[in-house]
PDB file of N, CA and C in Angstrom:
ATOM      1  N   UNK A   1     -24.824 -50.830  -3.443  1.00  0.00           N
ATOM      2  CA  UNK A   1     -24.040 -50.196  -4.479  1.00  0.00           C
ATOM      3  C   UNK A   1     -24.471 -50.773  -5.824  1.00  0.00           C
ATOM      4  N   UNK A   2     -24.650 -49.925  -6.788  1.00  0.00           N
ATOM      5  CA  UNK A   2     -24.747 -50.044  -8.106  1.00  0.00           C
ATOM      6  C   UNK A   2     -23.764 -50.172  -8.935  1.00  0.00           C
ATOM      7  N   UNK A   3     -23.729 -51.503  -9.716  1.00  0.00           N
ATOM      8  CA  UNK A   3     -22.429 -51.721 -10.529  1.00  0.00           C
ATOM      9  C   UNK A   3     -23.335 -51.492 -12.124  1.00  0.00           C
ATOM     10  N   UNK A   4     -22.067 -50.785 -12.634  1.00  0.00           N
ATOM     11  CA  UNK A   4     -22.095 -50.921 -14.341  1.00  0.00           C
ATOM     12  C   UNK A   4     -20.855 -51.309 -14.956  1.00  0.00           C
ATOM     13  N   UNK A   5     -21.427 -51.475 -16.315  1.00  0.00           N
ATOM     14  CA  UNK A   5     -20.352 -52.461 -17.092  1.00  0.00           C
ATOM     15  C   UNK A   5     -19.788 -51.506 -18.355  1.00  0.00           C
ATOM     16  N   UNK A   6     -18.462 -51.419 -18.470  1.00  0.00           N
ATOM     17  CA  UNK A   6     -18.372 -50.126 -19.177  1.00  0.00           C
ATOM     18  C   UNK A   6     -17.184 -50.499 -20.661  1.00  0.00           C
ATOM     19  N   UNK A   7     -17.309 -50.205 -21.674  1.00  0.00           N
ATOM     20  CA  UNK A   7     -16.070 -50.770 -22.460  1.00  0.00           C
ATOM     21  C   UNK A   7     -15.324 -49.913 -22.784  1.00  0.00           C
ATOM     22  N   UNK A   8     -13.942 -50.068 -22.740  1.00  0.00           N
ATOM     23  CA  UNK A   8     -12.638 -48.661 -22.901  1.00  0.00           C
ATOM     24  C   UNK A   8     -11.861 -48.857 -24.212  1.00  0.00           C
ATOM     25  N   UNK A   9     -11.695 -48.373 -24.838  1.00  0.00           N
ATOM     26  CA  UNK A   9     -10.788 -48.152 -25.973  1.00  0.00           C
ATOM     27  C   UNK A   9      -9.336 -48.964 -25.070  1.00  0.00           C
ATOM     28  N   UNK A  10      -8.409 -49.635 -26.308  1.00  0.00           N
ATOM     29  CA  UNK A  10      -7.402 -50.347 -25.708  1.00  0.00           C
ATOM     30  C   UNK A  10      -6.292 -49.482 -24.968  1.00  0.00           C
ATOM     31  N   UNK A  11      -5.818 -48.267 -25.542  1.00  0.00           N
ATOM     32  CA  UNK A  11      -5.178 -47.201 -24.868  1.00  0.00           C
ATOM     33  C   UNK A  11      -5.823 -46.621 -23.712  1.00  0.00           C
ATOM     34  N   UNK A  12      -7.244 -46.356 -23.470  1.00  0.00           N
ATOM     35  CA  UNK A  12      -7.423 -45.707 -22.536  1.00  0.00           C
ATOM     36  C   UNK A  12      -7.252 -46.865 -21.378  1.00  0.00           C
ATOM     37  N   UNK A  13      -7.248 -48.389 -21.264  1.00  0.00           N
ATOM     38  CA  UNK A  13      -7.047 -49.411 -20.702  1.00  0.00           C
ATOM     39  C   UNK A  13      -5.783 -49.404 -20.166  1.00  0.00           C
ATOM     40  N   UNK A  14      -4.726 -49.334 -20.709  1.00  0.00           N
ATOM     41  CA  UNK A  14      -3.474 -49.355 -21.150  1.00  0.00           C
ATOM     42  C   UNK A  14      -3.050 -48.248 -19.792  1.00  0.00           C
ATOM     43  N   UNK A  15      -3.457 -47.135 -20.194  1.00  0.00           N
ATOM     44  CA  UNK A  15      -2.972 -46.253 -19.442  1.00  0.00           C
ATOM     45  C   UNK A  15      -3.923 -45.956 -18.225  1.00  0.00           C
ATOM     46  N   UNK A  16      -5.051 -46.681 -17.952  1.00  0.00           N
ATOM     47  CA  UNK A  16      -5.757 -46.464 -16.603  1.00  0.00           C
ATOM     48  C   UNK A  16      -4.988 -47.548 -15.707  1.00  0.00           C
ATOM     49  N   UNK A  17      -4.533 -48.827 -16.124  1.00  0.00           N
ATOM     50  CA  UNK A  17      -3.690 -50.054 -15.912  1.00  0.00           C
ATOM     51  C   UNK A  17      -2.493 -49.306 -15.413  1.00  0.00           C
ATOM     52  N   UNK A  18      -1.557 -48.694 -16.118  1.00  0.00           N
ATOM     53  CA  UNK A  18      -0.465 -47.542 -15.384  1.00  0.00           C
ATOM     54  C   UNK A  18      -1.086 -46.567 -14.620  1.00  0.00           C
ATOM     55  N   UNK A  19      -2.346 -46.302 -14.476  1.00  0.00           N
ATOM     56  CA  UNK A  19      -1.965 -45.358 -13.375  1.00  0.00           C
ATOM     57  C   UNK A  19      -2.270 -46.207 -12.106  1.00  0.00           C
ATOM     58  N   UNK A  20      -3.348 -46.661 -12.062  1.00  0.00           N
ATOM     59  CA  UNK A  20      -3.369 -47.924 -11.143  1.00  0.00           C
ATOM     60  C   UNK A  20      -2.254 -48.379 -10.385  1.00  0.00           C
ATOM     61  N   UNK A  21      -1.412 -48.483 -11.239  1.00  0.00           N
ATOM     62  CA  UNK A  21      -0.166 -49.597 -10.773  1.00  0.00           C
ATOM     63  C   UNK A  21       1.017 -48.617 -10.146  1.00  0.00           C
ATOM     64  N   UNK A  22       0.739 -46.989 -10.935  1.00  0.00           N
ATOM     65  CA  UNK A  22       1.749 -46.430 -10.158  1.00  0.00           C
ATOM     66  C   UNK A  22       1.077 -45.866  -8.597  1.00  0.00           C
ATOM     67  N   UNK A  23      -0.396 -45.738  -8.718  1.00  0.00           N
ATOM     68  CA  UNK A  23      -0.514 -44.639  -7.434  1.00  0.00           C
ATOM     69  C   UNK A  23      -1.172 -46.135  -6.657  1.00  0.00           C
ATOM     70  N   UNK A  24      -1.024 -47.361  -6.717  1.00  0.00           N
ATOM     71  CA  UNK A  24      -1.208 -48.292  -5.889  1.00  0.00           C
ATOM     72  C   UNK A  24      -2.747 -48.507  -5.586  1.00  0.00           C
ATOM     73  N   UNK A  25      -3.980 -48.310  -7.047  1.00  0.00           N
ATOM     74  CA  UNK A  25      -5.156 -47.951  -6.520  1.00  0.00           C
ATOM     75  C   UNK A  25      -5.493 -48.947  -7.672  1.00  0.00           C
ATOM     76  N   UNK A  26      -6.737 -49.581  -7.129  1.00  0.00           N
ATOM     77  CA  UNK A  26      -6.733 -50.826  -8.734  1.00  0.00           C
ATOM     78  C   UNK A  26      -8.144 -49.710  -9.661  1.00  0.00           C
ATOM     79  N   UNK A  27      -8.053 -49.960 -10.818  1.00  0.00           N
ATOM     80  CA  UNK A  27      -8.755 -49.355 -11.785  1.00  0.00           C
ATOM     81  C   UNK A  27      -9.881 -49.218 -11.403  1.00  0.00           C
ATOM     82  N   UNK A  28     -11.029 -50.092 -10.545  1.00  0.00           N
ATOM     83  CA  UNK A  28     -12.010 -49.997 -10.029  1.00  0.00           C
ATOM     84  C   UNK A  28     -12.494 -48.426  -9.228  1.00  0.00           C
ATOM     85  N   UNK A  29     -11.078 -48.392  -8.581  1.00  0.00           N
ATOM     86  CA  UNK A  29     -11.058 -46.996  -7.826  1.00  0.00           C
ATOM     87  C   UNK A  29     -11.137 -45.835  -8.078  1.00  0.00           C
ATOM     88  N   UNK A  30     -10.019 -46.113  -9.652  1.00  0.00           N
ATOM     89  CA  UNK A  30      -9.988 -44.964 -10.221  1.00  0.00           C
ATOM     90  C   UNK A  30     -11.334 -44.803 -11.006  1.00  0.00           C
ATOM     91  N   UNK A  31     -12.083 -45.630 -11.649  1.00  0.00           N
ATOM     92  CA  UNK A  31     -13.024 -44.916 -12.645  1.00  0.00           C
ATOM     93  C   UNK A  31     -14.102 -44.749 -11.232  1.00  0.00           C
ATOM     94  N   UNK A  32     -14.286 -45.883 -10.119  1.00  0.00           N
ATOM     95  CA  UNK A  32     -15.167 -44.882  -9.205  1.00  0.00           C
ATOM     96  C   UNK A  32     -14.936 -43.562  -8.963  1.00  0.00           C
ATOM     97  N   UNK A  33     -14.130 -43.186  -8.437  1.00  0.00           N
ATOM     98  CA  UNK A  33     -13.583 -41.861  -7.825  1.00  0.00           C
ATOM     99  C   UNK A  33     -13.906 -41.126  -9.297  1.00  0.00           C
ATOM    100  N   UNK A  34     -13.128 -41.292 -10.327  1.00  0.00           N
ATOM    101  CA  UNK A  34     -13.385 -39.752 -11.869  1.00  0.00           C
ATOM    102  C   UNK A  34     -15.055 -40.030 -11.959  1.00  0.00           C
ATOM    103  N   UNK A  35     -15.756 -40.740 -11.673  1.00  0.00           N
ATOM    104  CA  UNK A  35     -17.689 -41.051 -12.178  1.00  0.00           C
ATOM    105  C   UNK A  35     -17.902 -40.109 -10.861  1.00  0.00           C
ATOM    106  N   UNK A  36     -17.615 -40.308  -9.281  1.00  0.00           N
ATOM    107  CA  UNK A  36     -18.321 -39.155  -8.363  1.00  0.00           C
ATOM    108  C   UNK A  36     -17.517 -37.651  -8.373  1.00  0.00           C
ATOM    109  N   UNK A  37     -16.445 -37.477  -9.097  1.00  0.00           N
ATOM    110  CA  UNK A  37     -15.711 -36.306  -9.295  1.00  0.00           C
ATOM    111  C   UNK A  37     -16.862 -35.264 -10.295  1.00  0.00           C
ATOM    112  N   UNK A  38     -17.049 -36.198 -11.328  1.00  0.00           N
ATOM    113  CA  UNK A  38     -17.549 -35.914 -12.690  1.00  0.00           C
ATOM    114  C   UNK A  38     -19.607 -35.550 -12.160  1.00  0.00           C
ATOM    115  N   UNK A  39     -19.845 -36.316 -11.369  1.00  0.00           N
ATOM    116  CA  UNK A  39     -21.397 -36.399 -10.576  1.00  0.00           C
ATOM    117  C   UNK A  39     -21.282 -35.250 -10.396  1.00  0.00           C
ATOM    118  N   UNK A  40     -20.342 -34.577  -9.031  1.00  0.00           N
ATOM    119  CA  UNK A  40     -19.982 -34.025  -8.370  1.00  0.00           C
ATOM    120  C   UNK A  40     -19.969 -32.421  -8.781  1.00  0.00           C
ATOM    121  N   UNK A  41     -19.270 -32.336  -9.944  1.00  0.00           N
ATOM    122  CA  UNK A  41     -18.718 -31.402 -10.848  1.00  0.00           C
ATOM    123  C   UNK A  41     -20.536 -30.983 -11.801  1.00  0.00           C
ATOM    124  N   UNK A  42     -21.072 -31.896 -12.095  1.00  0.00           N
ATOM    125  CA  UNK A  42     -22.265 -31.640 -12.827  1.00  0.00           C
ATOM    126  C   UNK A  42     -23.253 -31.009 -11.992  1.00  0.00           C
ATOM    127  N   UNK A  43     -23.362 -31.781 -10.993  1.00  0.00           N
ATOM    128  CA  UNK A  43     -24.532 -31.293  -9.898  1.00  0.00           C
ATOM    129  C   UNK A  43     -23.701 -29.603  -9.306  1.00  0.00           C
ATOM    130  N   UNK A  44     -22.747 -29.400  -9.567  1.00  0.00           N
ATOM    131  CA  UNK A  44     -22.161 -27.856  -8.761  1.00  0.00           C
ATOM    132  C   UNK A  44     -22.391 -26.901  -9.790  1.00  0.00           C
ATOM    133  N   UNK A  45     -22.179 -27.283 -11.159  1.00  0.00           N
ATOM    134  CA  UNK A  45     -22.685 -26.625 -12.312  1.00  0.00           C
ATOM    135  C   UNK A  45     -23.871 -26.779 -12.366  1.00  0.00           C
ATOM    136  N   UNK A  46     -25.048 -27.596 -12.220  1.00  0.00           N
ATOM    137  CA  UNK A  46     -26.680 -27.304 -12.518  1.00  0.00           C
ATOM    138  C   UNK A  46     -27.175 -26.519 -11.623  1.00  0.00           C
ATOM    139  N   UNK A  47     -26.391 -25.869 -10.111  1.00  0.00           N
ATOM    140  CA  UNK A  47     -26.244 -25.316  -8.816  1.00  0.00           C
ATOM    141  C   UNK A  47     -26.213 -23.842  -9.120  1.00  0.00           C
ATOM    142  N   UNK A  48     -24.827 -23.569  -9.772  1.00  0.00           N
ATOM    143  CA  UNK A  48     -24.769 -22.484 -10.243  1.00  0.00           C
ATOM    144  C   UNK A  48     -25.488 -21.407 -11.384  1.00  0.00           C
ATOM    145  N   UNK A  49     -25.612 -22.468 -12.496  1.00  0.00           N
ATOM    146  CA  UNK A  49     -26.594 -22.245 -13.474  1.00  0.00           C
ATOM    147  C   UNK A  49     -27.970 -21.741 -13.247  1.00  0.00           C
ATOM    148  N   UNK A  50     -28.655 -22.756 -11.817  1.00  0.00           N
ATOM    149  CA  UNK A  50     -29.598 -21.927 -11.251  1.00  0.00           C
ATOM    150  C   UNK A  50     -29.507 -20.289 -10.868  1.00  0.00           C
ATOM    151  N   UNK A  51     -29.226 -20.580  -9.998  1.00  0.00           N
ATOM    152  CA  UNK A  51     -28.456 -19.407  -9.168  1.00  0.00           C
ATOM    153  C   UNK A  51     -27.982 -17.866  -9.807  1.00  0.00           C
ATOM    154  N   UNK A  52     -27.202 -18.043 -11.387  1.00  0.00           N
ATOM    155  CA  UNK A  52     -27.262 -17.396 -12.357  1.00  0.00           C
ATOM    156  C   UNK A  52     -28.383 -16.818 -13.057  1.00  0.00           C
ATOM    157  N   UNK A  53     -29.483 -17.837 -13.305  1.00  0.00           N
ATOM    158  CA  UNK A  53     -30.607 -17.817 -13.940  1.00  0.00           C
ATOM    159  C   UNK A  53     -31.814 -16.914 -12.669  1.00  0.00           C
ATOM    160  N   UNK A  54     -31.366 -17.133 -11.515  1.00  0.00           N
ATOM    161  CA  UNK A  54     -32.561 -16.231 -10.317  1.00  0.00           C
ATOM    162  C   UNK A  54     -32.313 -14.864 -10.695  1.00  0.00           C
ATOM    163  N   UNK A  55     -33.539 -14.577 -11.262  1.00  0.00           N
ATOM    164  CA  UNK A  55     -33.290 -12.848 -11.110  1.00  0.00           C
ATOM    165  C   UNK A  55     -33.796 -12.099  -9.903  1.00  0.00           C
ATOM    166  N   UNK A  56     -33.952 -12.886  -8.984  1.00  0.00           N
ATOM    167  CA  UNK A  56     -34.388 -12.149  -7.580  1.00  0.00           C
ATOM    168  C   UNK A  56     -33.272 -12.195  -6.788  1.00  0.00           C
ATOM    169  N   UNK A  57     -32.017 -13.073  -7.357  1.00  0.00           N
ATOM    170  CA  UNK A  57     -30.692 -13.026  -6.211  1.00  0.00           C
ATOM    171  C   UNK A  57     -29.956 -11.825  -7.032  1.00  0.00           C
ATOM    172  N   UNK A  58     -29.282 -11.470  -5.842  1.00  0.00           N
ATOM    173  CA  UNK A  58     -28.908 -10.014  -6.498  1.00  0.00           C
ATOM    174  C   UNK A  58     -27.139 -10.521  -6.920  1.00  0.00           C
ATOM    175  N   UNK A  59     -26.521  -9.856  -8.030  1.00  0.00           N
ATOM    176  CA  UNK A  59     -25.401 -10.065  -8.672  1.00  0.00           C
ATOM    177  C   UNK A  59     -24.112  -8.870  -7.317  1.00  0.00           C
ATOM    178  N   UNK A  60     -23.726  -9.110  -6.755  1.00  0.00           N
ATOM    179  CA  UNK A  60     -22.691  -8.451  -6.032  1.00  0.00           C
ATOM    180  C   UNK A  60     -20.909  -8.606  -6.846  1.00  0.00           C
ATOM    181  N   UNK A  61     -20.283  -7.312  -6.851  1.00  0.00           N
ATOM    182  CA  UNK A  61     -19.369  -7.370  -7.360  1.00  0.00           C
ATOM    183  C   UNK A  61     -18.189  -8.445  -6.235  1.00  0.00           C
ATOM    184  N   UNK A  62     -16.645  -8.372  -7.521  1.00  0.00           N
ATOM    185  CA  UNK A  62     -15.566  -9.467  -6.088  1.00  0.00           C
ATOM    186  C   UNK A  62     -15.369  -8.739  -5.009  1.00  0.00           C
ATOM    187  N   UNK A  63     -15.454  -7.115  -5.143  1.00  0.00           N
ATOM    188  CA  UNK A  63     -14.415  -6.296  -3.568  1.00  0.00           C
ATOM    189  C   UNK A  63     -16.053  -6.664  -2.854  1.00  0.00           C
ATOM    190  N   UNK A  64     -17.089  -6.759  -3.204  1.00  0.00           N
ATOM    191  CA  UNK A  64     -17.948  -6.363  -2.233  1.00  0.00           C
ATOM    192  C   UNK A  64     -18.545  -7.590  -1.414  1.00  0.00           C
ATOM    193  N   UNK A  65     -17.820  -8.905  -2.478  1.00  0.00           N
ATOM    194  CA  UNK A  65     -18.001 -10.193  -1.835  1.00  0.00           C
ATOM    195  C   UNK A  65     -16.272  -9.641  -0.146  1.00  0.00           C
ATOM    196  N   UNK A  66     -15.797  -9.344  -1.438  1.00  0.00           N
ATOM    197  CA  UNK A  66     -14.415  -9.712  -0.396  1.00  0.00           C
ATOM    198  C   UNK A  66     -15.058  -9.068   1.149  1.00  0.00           C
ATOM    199  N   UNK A  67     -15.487  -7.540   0.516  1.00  0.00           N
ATOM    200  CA  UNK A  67     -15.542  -6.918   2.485  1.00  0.00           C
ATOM    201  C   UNK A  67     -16.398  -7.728   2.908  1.00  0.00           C
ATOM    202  N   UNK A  68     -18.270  -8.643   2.316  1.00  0.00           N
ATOM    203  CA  UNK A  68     -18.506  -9.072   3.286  1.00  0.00           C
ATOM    204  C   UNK A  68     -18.305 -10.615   3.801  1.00  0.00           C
ATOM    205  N   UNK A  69     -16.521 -11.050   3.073  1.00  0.00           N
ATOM    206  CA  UNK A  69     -16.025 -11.782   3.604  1.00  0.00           C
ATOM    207  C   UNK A  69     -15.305 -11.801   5.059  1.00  0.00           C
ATOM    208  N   UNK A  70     -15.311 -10.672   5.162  1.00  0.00           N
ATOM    209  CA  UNK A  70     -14.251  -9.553   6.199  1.00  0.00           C
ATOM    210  C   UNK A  70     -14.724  -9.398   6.679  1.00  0.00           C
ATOM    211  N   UNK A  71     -16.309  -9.527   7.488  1.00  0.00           N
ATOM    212  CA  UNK A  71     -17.215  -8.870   8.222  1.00  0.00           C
ATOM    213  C   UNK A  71     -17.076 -10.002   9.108  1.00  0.00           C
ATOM    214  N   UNK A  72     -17.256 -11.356   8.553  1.00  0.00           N
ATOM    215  CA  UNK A  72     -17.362 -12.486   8.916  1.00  0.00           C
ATOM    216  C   UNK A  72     -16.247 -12.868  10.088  1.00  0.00           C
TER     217      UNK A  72
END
């Protein structure tokens, strides 16, 4: 595992410290967990963006996703 060293404004401290303390998770957890949320979230958007950008995948409307959800 790869550690980094990160500096927070005193409020954003303040209140990562409360949430910590209310959902029983120490701050470590929380900024791990929002950094692979945030990974997570980027890599599904550079995914789509592709995918958008293929002009050989064809654009299907929602009813025609829906029926061949329904086929399934």
């Amino acid at each position: 595992m790869t550690s980094f060293s990160i500096d927070l404004g005193d409020d954003t401290a303040s209140a990562l410290r409360e949430i910590a303390e209310v959902t029983a998770e120490t701050p470590d957890t929380l900024i791990r967990r929002a950094v692979e949320e945030l990974v997570a979230d980027y890599v599904d958007g550079r995914i789509a963006m592709e995918r958008l950008s293929d002009s050989s995948d064809p654009i299907i409307s929602s009813a025609e996703l829906r029926r061949c959800l329904a086929e399934d």
